[in-house]
C-alpha atoms as a PDB file:
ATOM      1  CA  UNK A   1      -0.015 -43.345   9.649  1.00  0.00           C
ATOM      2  CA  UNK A   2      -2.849 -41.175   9.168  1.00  0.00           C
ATOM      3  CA  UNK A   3      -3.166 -39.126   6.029  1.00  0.00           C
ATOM      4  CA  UNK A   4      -2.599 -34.896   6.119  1.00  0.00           C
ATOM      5  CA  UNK A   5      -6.534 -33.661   5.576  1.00  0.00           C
ATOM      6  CA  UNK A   6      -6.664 -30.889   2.837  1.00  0.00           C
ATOM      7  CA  UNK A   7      -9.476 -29.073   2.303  1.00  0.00           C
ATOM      8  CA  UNK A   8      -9.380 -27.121  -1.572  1.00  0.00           C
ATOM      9  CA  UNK A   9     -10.948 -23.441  -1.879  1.00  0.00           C
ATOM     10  CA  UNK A  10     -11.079 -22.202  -5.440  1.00  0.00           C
ATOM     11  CA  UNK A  11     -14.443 -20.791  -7.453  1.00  0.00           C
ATOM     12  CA  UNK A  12     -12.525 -22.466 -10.282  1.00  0.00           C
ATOM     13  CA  UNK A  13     -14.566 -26.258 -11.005  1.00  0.00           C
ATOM     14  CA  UNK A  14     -11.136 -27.088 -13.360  1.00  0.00           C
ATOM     15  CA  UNK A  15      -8.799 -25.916 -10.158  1.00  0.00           C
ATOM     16  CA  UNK A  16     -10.284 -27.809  -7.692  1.00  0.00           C
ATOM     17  CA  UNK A  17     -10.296 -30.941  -9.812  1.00  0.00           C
ATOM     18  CA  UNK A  18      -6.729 -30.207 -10.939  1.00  0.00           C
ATOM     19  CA  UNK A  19      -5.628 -29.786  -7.112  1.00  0.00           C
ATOM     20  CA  UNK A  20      -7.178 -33.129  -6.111  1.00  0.00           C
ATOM     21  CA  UNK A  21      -5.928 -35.369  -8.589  1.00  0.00           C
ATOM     22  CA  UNK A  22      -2.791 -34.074  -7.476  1.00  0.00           C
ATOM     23  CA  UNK A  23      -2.877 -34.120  -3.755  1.00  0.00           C
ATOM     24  CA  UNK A  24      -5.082 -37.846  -4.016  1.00  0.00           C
ATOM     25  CA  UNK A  25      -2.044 -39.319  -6.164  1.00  0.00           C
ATOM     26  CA  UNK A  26      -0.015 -39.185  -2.401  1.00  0.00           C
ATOM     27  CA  UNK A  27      -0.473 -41.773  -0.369  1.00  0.00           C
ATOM     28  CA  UNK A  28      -0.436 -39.924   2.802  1.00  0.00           C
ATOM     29  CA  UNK A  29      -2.493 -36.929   1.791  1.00  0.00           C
ATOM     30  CA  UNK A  30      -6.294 -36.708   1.464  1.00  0.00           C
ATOM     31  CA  UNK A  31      -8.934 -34.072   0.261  1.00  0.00           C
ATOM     32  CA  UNK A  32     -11.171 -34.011   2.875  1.00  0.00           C
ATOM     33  CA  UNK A  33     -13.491 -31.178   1.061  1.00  0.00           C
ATOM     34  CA  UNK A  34     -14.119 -28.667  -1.445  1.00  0.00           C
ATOM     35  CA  UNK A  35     -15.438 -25.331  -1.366  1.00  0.00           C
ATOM     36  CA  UNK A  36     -16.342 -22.545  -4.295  1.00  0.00           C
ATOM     37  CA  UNK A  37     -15.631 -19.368  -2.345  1.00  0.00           C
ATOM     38  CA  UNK A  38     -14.365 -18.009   1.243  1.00  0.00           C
ATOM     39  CA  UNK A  39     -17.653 -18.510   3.495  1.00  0.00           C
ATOM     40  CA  UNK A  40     -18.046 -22.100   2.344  1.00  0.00           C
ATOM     41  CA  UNK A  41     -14.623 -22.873   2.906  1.00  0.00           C
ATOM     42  CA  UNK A  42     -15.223 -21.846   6.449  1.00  0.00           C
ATOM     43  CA  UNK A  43     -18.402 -23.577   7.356  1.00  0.00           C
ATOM     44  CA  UNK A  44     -16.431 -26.806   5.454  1.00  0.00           C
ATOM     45  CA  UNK A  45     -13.227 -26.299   7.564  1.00  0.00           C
ATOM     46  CA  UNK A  46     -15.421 -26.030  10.975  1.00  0.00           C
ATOM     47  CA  UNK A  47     -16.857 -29.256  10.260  1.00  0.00           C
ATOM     48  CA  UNK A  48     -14.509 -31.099   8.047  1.00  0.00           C
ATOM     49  CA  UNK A  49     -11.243 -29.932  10.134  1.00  0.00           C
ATOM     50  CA  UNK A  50      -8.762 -30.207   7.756  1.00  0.00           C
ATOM     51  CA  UNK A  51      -5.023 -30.023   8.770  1.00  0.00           C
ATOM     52  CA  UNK A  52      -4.480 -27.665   6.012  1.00  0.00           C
ATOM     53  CA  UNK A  53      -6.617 -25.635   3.614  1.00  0.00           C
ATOM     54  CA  UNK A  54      -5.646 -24.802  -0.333  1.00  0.00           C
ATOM     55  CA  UNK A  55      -6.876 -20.995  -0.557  1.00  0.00           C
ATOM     56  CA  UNK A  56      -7.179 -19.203  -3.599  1.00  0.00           C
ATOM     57  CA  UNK A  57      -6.689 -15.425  -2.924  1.00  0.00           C
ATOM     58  CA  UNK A  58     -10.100 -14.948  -5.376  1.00  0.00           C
ATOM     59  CA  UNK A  59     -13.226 -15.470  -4.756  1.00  0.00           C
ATOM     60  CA  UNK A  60     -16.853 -14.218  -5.117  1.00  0.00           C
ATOM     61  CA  UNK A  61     -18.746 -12.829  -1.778  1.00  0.00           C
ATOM     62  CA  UNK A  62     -15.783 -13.742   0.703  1.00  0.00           C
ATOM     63  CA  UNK A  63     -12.444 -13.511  -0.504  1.00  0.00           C
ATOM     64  CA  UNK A  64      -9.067 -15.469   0.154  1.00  0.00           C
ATOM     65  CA  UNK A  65      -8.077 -12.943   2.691  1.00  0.00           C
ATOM     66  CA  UNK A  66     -11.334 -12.927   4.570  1.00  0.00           C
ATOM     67  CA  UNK A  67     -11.723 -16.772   4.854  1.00  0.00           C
ATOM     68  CA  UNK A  68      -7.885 -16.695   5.908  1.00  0.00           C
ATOM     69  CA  UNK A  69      -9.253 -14.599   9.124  1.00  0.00           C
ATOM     70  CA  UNK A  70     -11.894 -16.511   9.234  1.00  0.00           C
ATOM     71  CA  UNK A  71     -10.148 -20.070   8.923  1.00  0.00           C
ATOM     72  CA  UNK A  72      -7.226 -18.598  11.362  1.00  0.00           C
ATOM     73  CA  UNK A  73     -10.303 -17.857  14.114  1.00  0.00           C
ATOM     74  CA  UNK A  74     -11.483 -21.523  14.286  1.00  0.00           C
ATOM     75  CA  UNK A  75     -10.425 -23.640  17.207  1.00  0.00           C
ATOM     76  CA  UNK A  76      -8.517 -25.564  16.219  1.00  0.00           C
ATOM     77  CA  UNK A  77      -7.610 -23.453  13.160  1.00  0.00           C
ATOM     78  CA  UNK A  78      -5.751 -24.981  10.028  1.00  0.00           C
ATOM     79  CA  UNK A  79      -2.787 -24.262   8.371  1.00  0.00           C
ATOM     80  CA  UNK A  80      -3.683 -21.959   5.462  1.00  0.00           C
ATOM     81  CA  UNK A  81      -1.641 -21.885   1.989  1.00  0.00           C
ATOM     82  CA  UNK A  82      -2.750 -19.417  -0.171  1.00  0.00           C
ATOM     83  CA  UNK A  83      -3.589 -19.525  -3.968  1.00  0.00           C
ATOM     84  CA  UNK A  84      -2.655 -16.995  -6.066  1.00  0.00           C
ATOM     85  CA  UNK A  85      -1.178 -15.438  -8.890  1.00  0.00           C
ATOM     86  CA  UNK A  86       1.219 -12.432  -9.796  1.00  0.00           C
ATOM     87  CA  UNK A  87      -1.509 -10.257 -10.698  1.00  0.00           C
ATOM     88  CA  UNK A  88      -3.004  -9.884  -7.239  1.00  0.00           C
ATOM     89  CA  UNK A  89       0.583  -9.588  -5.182  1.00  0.00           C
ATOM     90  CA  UNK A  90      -0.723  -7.119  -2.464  1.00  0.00           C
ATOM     91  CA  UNK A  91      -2.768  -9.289  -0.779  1.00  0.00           C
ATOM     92  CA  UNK A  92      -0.229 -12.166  -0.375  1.00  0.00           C
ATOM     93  CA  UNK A  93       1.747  -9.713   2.148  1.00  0.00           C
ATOM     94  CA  UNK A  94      -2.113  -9.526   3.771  1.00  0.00           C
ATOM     95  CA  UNK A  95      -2.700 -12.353   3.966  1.00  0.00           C
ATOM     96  CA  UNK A  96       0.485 -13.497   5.556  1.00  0.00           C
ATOM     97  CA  UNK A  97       0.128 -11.010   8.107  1.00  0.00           C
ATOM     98  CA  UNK A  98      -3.120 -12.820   8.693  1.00  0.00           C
ATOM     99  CA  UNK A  99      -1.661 -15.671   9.626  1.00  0.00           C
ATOM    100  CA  UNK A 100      -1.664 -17.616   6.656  1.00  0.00           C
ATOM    101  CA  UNK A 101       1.665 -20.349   6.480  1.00  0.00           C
ATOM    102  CA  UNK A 102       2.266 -19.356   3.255  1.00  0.00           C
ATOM    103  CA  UNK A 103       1.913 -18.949  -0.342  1.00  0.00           C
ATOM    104  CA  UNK A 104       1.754 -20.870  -3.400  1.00  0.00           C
ATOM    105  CA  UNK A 105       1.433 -19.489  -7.293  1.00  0.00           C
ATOM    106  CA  UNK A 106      -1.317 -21.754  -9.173  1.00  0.00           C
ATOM    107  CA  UNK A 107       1.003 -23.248 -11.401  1.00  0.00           C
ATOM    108  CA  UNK A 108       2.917 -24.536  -8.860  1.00  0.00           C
ATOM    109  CA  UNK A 109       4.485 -27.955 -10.081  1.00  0.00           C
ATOM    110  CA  UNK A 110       2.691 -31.460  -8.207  1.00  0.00           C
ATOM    111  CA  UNK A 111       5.935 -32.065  -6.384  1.00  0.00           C
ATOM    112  CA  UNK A 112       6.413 -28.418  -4.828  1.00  0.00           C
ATOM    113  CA  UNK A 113       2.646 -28.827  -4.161  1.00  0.00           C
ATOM    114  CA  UNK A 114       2.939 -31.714  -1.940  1.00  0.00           C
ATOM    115  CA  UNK A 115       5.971 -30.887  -0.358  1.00  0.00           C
ATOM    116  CA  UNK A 116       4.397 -27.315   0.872  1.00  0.00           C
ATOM    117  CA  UNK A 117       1.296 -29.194   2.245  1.00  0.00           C
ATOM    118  CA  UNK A 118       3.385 -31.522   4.116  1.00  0.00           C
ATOM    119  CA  UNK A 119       5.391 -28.486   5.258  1.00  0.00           C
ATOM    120  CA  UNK A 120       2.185 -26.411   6.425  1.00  0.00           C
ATOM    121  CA  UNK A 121       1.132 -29.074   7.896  1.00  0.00           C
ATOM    122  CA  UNK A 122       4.276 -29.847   9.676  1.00  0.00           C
ATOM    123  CA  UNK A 123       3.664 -26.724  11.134  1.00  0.00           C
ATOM    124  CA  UNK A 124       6.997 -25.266   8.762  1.00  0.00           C
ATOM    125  CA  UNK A 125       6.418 -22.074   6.876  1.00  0.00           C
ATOM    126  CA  UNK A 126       6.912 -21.231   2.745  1.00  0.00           C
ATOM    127  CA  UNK A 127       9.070 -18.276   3.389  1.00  0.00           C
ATOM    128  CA  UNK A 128      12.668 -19.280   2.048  1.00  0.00           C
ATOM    129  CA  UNK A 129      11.909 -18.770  -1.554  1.00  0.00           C
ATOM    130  CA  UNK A 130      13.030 -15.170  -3.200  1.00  0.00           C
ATOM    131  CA  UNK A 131       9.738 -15.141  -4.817  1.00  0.00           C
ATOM    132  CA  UNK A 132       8.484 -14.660  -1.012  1.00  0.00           C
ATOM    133  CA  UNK A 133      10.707 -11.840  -0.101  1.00  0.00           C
ATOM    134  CA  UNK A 134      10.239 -10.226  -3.374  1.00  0.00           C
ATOM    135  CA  UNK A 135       6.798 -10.541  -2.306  1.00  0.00           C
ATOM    136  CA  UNK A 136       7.046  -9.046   1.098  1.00  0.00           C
ATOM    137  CA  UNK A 137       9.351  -6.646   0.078  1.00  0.00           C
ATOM    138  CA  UNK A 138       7.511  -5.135  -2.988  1.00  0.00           C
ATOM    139  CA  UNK A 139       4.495  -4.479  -0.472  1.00  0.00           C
ATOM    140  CA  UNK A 140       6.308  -3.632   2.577  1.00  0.00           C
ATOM    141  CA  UNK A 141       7.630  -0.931   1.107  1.00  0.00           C
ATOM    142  CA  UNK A 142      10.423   0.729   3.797  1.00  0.00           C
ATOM    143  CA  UNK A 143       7.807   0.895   6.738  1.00  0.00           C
ATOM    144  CA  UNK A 144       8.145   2.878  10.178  1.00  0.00           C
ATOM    145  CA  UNK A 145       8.719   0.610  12.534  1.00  0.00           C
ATOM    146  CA  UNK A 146       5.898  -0.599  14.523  1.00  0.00           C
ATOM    147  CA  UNK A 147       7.068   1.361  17.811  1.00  0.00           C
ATOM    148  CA  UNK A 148       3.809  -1.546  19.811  1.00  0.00           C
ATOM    149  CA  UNK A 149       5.587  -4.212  18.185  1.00  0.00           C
ATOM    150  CA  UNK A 150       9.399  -3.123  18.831  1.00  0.00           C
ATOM    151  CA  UNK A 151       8.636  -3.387  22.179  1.00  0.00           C
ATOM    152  CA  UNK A 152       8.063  -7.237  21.868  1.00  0.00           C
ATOM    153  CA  UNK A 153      11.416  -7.609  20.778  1.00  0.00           C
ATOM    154  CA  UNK A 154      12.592  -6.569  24.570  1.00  0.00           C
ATOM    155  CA  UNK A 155      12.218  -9.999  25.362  1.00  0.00           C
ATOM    156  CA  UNK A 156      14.762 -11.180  22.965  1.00  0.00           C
ATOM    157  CA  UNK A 157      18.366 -11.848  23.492  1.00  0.00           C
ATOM    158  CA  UNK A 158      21.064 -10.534  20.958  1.00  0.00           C
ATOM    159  CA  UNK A 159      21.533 -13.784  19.339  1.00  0.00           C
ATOM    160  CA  UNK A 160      17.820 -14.511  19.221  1.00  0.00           C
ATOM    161  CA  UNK A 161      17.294 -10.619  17.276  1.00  0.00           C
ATOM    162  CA  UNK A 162      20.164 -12.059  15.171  1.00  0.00           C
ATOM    163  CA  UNK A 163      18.073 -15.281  14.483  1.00  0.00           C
ATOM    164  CA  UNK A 164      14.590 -13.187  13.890  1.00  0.00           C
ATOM    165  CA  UNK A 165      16.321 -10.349  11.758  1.00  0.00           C
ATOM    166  CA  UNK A 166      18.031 -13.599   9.438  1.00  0.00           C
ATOM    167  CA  UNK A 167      14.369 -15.702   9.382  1.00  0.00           C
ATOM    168  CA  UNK A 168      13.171 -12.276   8.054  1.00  0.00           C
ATOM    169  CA  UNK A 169      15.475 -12.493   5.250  1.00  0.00           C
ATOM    170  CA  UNK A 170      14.051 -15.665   4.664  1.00  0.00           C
ATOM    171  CA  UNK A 171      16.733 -18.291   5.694  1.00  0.00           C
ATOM    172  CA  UNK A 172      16.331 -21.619   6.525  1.00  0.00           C
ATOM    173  CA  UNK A 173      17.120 -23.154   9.517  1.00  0.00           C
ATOM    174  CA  UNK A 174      20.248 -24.898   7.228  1.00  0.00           C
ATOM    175  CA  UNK A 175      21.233 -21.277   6.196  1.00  0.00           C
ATOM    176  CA  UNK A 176      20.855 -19.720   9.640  1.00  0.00           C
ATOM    177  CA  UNK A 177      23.229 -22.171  11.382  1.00  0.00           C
ATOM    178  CA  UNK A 178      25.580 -21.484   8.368  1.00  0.00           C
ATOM    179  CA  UNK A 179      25.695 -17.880   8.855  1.00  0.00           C
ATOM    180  CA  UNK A 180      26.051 -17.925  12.906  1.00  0.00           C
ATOM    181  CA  UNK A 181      28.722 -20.641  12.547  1.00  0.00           C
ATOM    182  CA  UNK A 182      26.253 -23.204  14.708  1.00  0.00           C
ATOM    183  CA  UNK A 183      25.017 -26.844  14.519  1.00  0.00           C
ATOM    184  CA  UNK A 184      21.553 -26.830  12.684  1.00  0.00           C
ATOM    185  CA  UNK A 185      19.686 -28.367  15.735  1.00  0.00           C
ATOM    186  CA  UNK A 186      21.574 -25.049  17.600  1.00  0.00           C
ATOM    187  CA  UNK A 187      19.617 -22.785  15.179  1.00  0.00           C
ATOM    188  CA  UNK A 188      16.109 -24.691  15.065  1.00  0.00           C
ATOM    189  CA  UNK A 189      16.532 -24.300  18.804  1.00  0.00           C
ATOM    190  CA  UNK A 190      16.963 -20.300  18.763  1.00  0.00           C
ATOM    191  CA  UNK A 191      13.998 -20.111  15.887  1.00  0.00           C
ATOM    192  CA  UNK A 192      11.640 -22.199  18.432  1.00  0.00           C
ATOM    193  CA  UNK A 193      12.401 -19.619  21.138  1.00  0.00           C
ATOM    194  CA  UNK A 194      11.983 -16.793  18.817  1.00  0.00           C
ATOM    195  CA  UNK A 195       8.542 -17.581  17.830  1.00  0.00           C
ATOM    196  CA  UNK A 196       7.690 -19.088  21.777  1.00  0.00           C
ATOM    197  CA  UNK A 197       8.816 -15.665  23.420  1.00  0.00           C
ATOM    198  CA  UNK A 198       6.815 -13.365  20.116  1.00  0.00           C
ATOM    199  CA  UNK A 199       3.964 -15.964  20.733  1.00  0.00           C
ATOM    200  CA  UNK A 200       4.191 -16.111  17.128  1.00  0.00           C
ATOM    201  CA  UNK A 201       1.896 -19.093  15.291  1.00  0.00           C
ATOM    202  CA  UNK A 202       5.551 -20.100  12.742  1.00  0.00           C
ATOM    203  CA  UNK A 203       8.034 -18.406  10.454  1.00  0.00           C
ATOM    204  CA  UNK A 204       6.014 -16.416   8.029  1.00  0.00           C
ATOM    205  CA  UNK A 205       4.737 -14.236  11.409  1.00  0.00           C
ATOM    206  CA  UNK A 206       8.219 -14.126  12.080  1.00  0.00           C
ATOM    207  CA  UNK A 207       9.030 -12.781   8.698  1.00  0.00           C
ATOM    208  CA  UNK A 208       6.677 -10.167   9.304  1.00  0.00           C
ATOM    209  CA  UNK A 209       7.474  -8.826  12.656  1.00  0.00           C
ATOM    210  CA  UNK A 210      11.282  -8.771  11.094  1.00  0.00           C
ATOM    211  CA  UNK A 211       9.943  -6.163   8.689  1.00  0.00           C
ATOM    212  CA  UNK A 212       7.780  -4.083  10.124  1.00  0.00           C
ATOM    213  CA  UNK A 213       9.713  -3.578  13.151  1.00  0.00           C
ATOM    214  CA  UNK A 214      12.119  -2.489  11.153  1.00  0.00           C
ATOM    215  CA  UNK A 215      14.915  -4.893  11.646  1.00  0.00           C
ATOM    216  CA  UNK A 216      14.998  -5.960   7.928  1.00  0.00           C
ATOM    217  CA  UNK A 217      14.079  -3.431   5.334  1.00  0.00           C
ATOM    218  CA  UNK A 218      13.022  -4.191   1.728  1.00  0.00           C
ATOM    219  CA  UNK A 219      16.500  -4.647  -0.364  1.00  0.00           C
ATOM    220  CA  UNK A 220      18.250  -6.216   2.330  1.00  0.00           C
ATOM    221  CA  UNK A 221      19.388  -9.671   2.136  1.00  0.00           C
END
């Protein structure tokens, strides 16, 4: 089996070491590269092409949310996890709506580490936590809804703006078939179509069209 590529982005030396010696202790995980800032990280990830790439929301000359873009732009992009800590909040909700898969604080424990690069780069999404939607909901902040992006929802059926309205309240697929009374394969089925018919790259998009069309508002849930 071939080992999950990571590529580290963090102006911190003692980060980046601490990152790989966690990442290299799993067997099927690898750290393909290391950069100190944003623009690095980019030229690394366009050669390297790492299946995933550790982003730390801080950085000299091009930021975390920048090289997010700019990582999201590549062909074929990686999945992007973002660094950060609770100091710097606002741009986690950014940098979702960037694209990014998700988000991780930097004292993150090894296991939760691991299990979120696998994840990414499963192509599954760090939205379920309540640290996420606290997140999301703290900078969201009761928006209008997006009147362009309502008009995506047209394409959905009832039970599928049921589905998108409970993934933006940051349910697992487990939870979702719970709460619709369903077979868990039933609701991973409905979330597939969901992001398919929003063209949406995987759950944390999804999380944000929920809000700022308006079908979940901060509070809720």
């Amino acid at each position: 089996m071939s080992s999950i590529g990571v590529l580290v982005a963090d102006d911190e030396a003692i980060v980046r070491d601490g990152l790989r010696a966690i990442i290299e202790l799993e067997d099927d995980l690898e750290v393909v590269g290391e950069a100190a800032d944003g623009a690095e990280a980019v030229e690394l990830a366009r050669t390297l092409a790492p299946d995933v790439a550790l982003v730390d929301i801080r950085m000299p000359e091009v930021d975390g949310l920048e090289a997010t873009r700019r990582l999201l732009a590549l062909a074929p992009p990686p999945r992007v996890l973002v660094l950060t800590t609770f100091d710097r909040n606002e741009y986690v909700y950014e940098a979702m709506r960037a694209g990014a898969s998700g988000f991780l604080l930097k004292d993150v424990r090894r296991g939760q580490l691991t299990d979120a690069i696998r994840a990414a780069a499963a192509g599954d999404t760090l939205v379920a936590p309540a640290i996420t939607r606290r997140l999301i909901e703290e900078f969201c902040r009761r928006p209008s809804p997006d009147d362009a992006r309502r008009s995506e929802l047209v394409s959905l059926t009832p039970r599928e703006l049921e589905v998108l309205t409970l993934l933006g309240r940051g349910l697992s697929n487990r939870d979702i078939a719970a709460t619709l009374v369903v077979a868990e394969t039933t609701a991973k089925t409905h979330v597939a179509r969901v992001l398919s018919k929003l063209d949406l790259r995987d759950r944390a998009q999804a999380v944000v069209v929920a809000y700022e069309t308006g079908l979940v508002r901060p509070g809720e849930g």
